[in-house]
Protein backbone atom coordinates (compact mmCIF):
# COMPACT_ATOMS: atom_id res chain seq x y z
CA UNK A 1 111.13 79.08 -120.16
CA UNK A 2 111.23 81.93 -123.03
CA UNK A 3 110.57 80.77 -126.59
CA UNK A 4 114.12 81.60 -127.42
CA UNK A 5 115.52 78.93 -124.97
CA UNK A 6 112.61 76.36 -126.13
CA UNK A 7 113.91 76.78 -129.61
CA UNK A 8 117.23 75.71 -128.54
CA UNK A 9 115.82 72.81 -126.55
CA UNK A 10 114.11 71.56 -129.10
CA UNK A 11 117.28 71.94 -131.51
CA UNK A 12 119.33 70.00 -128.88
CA UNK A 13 116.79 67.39 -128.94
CA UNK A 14 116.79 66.52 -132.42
CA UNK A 15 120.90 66.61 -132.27
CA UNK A 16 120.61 64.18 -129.85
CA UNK A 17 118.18 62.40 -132.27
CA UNK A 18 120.78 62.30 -134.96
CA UNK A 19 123.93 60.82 -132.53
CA UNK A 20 121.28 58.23 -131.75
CA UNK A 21 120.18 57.84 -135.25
CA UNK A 22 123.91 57.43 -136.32
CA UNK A 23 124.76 55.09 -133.28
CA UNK A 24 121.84 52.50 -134.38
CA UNK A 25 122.97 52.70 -138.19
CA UNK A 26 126.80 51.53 -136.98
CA UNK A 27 125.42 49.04 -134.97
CA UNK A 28 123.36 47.98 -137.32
CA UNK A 29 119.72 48.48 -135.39
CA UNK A 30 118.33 50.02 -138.28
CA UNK A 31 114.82 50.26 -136.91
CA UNK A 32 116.07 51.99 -134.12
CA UNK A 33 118.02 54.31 -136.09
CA UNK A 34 114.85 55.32 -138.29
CA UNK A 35 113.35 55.90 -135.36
CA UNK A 36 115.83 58.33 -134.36
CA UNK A 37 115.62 59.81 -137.89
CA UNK A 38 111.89 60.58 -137.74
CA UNK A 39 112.34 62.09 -134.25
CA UNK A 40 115.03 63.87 -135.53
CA UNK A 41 113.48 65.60 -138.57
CA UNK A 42 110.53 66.05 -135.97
CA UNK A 43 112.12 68.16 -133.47
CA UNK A 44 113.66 70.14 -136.15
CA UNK A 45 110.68 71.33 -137.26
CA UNK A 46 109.33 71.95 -134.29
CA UNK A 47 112.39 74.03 -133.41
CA UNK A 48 111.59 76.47 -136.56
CA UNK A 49 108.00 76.17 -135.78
CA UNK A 50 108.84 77.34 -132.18
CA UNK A 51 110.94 80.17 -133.43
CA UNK A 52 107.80 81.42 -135.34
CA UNK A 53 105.72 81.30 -132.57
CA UNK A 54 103.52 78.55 -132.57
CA UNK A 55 103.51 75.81 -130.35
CA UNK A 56 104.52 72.60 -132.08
CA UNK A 57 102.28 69.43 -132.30
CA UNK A 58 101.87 66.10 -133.66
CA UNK A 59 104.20 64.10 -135.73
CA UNK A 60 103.32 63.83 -138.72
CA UNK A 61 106.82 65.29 -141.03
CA UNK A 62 104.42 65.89 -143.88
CA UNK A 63 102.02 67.94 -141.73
CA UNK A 64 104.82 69.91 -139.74
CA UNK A 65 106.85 70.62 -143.08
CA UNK A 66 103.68 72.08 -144.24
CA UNK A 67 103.16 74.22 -141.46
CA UNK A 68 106.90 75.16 -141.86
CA UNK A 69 106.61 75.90 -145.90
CA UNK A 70 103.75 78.54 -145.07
CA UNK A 71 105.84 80.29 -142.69
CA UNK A 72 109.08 80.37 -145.17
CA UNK A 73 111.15 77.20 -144.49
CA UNK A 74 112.19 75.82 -148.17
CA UNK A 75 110.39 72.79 -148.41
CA UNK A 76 108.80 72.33 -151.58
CA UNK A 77 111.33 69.92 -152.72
CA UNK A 78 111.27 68.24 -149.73
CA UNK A 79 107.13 67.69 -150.05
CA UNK A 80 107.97 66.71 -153.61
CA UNK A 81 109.00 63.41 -152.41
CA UNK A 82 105.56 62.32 -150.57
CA UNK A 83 106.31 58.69 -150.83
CA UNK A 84 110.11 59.38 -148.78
CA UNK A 85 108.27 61.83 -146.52
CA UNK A 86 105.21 59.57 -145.98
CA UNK A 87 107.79 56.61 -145.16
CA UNK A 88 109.99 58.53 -142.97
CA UNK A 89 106.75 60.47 -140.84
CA UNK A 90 105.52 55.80 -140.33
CA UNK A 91 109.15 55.73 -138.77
CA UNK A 92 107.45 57.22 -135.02
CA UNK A 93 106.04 53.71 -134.60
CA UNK A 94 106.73 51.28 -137.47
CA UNK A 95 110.11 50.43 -135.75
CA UNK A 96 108.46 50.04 -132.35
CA UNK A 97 104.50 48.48 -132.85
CA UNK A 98 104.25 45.18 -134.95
CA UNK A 99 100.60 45.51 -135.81
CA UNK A 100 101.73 49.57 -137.16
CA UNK A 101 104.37 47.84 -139.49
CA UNK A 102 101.48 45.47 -140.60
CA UNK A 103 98.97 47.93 -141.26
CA UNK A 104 101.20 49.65 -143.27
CA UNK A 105 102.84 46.61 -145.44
CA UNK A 106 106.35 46.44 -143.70
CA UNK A 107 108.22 43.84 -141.48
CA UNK A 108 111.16 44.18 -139.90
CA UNK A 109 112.98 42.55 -143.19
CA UNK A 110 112.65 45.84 -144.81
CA UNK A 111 114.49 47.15 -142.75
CA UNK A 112 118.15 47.21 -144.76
CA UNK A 113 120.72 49.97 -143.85
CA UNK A 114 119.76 51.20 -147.15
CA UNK A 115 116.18 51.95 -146.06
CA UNK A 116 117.72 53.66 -142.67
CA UNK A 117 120.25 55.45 -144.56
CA UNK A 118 117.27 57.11 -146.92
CA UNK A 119 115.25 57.87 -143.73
CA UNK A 120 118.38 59.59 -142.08
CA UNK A 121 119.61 61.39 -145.51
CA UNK A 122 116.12 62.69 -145.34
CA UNK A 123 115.85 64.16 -141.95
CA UNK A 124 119.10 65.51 -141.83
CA UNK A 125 118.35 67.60 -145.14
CA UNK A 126 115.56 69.25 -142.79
CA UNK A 127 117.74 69.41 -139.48
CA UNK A 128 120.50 70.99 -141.92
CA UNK A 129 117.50 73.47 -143.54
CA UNK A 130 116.51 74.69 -140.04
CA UNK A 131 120.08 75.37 -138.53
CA UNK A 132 120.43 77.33 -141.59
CA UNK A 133 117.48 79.33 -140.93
CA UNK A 134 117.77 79.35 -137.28
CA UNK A 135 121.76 80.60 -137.47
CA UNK A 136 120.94 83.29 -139.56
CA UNK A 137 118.89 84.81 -137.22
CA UNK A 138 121.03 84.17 -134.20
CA UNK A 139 118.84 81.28 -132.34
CA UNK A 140 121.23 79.11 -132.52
């Protein structure tokens, strides 16, 4: 598979992310649709990070918008809010592990449809930053 059709993979993937994301939040699975957020705002990145040529890893938002800042994505705003970024980056296994939620002071009480709508009002600012970047140059 050439990088150019991995790119768009991994830009389908996080679409599919966000239907998911904004299936749970109607249904009111809000764990579920953080989940989706995270994995959203993940693949996104790793979509950009793709198009530069380096071969995504790890899940960590902070870490991958990073990455994606020293290779020219606008994130600096985005990293400005470490506590949102932090929270949303917990969302690969906070919905899904008990003991995770625990270590990191949450239950599944916090999880309100306000909390899911800040995780998904997140990630979709950095899904809307990479189609931005990845339209202008014709990847998408």
């Amino acid at each position: 598979m050439s990088t150019e059709e991995q790119v768009k993979e991994w830009y389908e993937a996080a679409l599919m992310d966000l239907r998911s994301a904004r299936r749970a939040l109607e249904a009111g699975d809000f764990p579920d649709a953080c989940f989706h957020a995270q994995q959203m705002a993940e693949k996104a990145l790793k979509a950009f990070l793709r198009a530069n040529n380096i071969i995504p890893w790890g899940h960590n938002i902070e870490a991958l918008l990073l990455k994606a800042g020293q290779l020219g994505l606008e994130v600096d705003d985005l990293l400005s809010r470490a506590d949102d970024v932090r929270r949303l980056s917990e969302q690969y296994m906070a919905p899904r592990y008990p003991n995770f939620r625990a270590e990191i002071g949450m239950s599944l009480s916090d999880y309100t449809e306000e909390f899911a709508l800040g995780c998904l009002s997140l990630a979709e600012e950095i899904l809307r930053r990479v189609e931005r970047w990845l339209s202008v140059r014709g990847l998408i």
